[in-house]
Protein backbone atom coordinates (compact mmCIF):
# COMPACT_ATOMS: atom_id res chain seq x y z
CA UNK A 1 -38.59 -4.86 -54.21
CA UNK A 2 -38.57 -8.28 -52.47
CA UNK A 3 -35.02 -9.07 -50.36
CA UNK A 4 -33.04 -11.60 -51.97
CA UNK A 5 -32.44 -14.44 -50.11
CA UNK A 6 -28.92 -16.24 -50.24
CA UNK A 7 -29.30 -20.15 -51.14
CA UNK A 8 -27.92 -22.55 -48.54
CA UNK A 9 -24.50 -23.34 -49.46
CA UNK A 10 -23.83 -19.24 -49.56
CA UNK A 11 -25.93 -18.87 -46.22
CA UNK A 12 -23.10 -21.67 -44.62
CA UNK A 13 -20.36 -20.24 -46.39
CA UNK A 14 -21.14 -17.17 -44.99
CA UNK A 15 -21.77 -18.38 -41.15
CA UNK A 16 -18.32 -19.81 -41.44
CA UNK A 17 -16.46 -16.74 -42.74
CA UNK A 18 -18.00 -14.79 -39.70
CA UNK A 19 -16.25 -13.69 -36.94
CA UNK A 20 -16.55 -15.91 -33.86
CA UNK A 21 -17.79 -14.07 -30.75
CA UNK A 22 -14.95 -13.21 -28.71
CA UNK A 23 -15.11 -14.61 -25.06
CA UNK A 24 -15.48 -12.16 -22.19
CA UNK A 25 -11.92 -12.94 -21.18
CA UNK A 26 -10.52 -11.49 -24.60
CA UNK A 27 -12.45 -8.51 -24.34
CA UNK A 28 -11.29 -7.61 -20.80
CA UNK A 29 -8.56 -9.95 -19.77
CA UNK A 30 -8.35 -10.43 -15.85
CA UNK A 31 -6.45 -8.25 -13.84
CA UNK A 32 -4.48 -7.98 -10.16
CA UNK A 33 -5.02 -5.22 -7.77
CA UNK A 34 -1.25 -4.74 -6.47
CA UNK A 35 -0.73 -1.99 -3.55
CA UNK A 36 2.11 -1.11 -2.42
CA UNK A 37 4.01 -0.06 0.94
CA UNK A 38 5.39 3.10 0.56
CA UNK A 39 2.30 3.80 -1.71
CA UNK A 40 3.33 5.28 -4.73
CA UNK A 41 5.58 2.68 -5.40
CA UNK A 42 6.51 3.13 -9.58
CA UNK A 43 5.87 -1.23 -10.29
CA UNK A 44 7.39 -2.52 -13.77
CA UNK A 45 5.74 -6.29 -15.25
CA UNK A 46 8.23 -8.18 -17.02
CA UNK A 47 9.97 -5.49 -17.73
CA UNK A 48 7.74 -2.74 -18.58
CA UNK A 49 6.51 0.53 -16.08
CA UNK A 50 2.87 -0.26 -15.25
CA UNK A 51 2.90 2.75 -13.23
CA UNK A 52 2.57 3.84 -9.29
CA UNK A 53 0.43 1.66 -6.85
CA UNK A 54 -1.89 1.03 -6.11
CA UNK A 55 -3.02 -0.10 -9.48
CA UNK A 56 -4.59 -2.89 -11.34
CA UNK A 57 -2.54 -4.96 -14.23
CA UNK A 58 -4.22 -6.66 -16.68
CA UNK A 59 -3.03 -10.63 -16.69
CA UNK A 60 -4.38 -12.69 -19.78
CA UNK A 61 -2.49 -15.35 -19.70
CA UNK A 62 -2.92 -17.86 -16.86
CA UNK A 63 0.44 -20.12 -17.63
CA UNK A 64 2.47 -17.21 -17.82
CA UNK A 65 5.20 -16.18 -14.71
CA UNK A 66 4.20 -12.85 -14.21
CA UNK A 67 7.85 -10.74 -12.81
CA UNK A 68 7.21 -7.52 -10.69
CA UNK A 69 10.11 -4.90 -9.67
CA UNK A 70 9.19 -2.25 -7.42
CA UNK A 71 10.91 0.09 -6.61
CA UNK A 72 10.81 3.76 -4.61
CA UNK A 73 13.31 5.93 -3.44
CA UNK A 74 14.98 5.28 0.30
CA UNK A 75 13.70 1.61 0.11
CA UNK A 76 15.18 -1.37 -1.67
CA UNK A 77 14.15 -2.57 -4.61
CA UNK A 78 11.60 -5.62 -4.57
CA UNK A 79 11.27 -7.91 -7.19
CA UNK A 80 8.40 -11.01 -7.21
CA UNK A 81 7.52 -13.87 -9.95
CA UNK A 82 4.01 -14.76 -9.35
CA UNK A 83 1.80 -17.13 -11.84
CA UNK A 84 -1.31 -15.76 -13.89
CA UNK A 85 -3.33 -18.11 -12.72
CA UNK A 86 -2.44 -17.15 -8.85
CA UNK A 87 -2.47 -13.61 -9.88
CA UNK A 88 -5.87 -13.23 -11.81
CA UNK A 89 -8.54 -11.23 -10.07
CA UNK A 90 -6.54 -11.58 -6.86
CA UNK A 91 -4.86 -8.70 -4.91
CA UNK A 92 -1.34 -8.70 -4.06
CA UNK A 93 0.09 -6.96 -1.37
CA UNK A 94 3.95 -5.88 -1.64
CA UNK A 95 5.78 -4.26 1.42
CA UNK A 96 9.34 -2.54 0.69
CA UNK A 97 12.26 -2.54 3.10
CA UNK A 98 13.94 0.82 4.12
CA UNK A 99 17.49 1.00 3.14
CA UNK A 100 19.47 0.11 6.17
CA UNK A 101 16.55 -1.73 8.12
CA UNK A 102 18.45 -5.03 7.84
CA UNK A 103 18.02 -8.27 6.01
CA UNK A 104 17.44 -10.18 9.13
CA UNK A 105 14.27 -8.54 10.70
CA UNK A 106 10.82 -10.11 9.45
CA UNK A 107 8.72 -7.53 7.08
CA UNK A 108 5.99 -8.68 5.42
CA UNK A 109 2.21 -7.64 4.79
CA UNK A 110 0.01 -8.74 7.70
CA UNK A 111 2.97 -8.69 10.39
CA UNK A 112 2.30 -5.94 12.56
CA UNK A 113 5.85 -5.99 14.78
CA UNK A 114 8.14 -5.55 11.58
CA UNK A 115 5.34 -3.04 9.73
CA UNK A 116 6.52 -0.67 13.23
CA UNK A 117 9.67 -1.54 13.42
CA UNK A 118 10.22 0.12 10.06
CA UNK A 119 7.88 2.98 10.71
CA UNK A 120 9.93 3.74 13.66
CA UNK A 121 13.05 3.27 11.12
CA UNK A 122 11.57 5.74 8.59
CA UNK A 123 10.93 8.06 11.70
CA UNK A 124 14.64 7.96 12.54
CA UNK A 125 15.41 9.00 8.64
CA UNK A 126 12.78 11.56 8.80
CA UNK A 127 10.83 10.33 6.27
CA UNK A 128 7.53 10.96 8.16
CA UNK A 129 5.23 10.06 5.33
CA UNK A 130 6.23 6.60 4.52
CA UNK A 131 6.65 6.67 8.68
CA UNK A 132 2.59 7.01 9.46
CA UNK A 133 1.91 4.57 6.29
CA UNK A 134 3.52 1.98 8.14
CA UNK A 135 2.36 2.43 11.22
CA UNK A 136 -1.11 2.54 10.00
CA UNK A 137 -0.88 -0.50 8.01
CA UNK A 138 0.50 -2.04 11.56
CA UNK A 139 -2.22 -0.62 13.41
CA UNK A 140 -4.69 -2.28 10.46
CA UNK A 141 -3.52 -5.60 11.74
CA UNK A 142 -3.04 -4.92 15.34
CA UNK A 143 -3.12 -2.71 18.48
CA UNK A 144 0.92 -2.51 19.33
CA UNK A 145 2.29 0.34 21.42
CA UNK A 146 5.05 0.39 18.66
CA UNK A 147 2.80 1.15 16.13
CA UNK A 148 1.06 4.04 17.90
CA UNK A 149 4.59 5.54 19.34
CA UNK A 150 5.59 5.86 15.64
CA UNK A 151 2.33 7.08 14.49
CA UNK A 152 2.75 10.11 17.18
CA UNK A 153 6.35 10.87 15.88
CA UNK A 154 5.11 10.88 12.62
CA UNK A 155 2.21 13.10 13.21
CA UNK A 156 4.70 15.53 14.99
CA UNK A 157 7.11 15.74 12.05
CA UNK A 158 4.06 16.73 10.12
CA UNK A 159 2.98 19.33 12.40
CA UNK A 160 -0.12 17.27 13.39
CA UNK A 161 -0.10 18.09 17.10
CA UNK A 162 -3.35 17.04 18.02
CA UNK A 163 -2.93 13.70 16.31
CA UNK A 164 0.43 13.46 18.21
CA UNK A 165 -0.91 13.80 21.24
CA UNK A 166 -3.62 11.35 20.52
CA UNK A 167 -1.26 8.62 19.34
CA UNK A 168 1.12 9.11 22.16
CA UNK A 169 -1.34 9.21 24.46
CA UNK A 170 -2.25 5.76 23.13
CA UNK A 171 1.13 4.40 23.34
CA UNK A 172 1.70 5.25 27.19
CA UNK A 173 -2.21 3.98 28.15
CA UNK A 174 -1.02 0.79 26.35
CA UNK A 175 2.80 0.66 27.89
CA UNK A 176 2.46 2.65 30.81
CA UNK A 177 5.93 0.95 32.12
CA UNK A 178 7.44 2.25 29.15
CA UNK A 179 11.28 3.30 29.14
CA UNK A 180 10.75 6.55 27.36
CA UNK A 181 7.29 7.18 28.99
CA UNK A 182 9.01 10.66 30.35
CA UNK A 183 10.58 11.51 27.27
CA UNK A 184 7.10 10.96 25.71
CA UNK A 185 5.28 12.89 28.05
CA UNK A 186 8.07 16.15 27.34
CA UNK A 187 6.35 15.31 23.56
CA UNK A 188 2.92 15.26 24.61
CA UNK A 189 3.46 18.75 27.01
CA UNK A 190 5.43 20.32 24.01
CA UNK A 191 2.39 19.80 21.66
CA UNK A 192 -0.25 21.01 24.04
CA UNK A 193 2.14 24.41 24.88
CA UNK A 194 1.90 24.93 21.21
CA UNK A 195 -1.90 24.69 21.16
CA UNK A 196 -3.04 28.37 22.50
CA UNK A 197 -6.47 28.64 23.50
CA UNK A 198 -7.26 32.21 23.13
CA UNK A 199 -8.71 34.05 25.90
CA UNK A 200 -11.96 35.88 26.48
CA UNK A 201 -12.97 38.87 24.46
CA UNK A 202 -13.03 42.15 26.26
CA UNK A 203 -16.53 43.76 27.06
């Protein structure tokens, strides 16, 4: 049997009931890489949880005011209005201020001073976690003794003593006029007691 063949007015009125191919941007709108310090950060868009950063949020509409709030416990809450069409395919960087760190001080992503002047806050509130990701994020920007004298007190609350060492050893090569150099070097000889080296093996 021969395949029928549709006349032309049915062949047209059938290319014009079809489906248009959807554009690539309708398939898989654009999105925004958004990390977050503390990581782990839970972010809500325009209302809704979009879940813990870093993570990737879809943004199809270009005109639209996209609003993040993130938020994390011990930090307040942070809350943004950015446009789709800055947003889309873009990565946004959002930094969270410790409760108590005060209003006035500068803390922003790629400023290395206030990034360790909050890690040395979060050190203070022994919250050494959130402590060493801020003073890696400074030391990502910038060599500051700051940064590294927070990185060792966070290493110590974590009961990294070789890293400790390393980062305070850092610090004082960097600030070797430093006010607490002799408080730091109690640190650095407290860490290496507590590394035994075991001794030979009788014959």
């Amino acid at each position: 049997m021969t395949p029928r063949l549709l006349s032309l007015p049915l062949a047209l009125a059938s290319l014009a009931c079809a489906k248009e191919v959807p554009t690539w941007g309708e398939v898989r709108p654009p999105e925004a890489y958004v990390e977050t310090l503390p990581p782990g950060a839970t972010v809500e868009v325009n209302g809704k949880e979009a879940g813990r950063a870093p993570l990737t949020v879809p943004v199809p509409d270009a005109k639209l005011v996209y609003r993040l709030r993130v938020t994390a416990p011990g930090f307040d809450p942070l809350e943004v209005g950015v446009e789709g069409e800055r947003l889309a395919n873009g990565r946004l960087d959002l930094v969270l201020r410790p409760v108590g760190f005060g209003k006035q001080r500068r803390l922003e992503p790629g400023e290395p001073v206030g990034l360790a002047q909050a890690a040395t806050a979060l050190v203070k509130a022994g919250r050494a976690r959130e402590a060493l990701s801020f003073a890696e994020a400074s030391l990502a920007i910038a060599e500051t003794p700051l940064a590294h004298r927070a990185a060792g007190d966070a290493y110590r609350l974590l009961g990294d003593r070789n890293r400790a060492v390393q980062e305070y050893s850092v610090y004082l090569t960097l600030q070797p006029e430093a006010p607490d150099r002799r408080a730091v070097e109690r640190e650095i000889e407290a860490a290496r007691g507590d590394l035994t080296i075991p001794g030979p093996k009788p014959e």
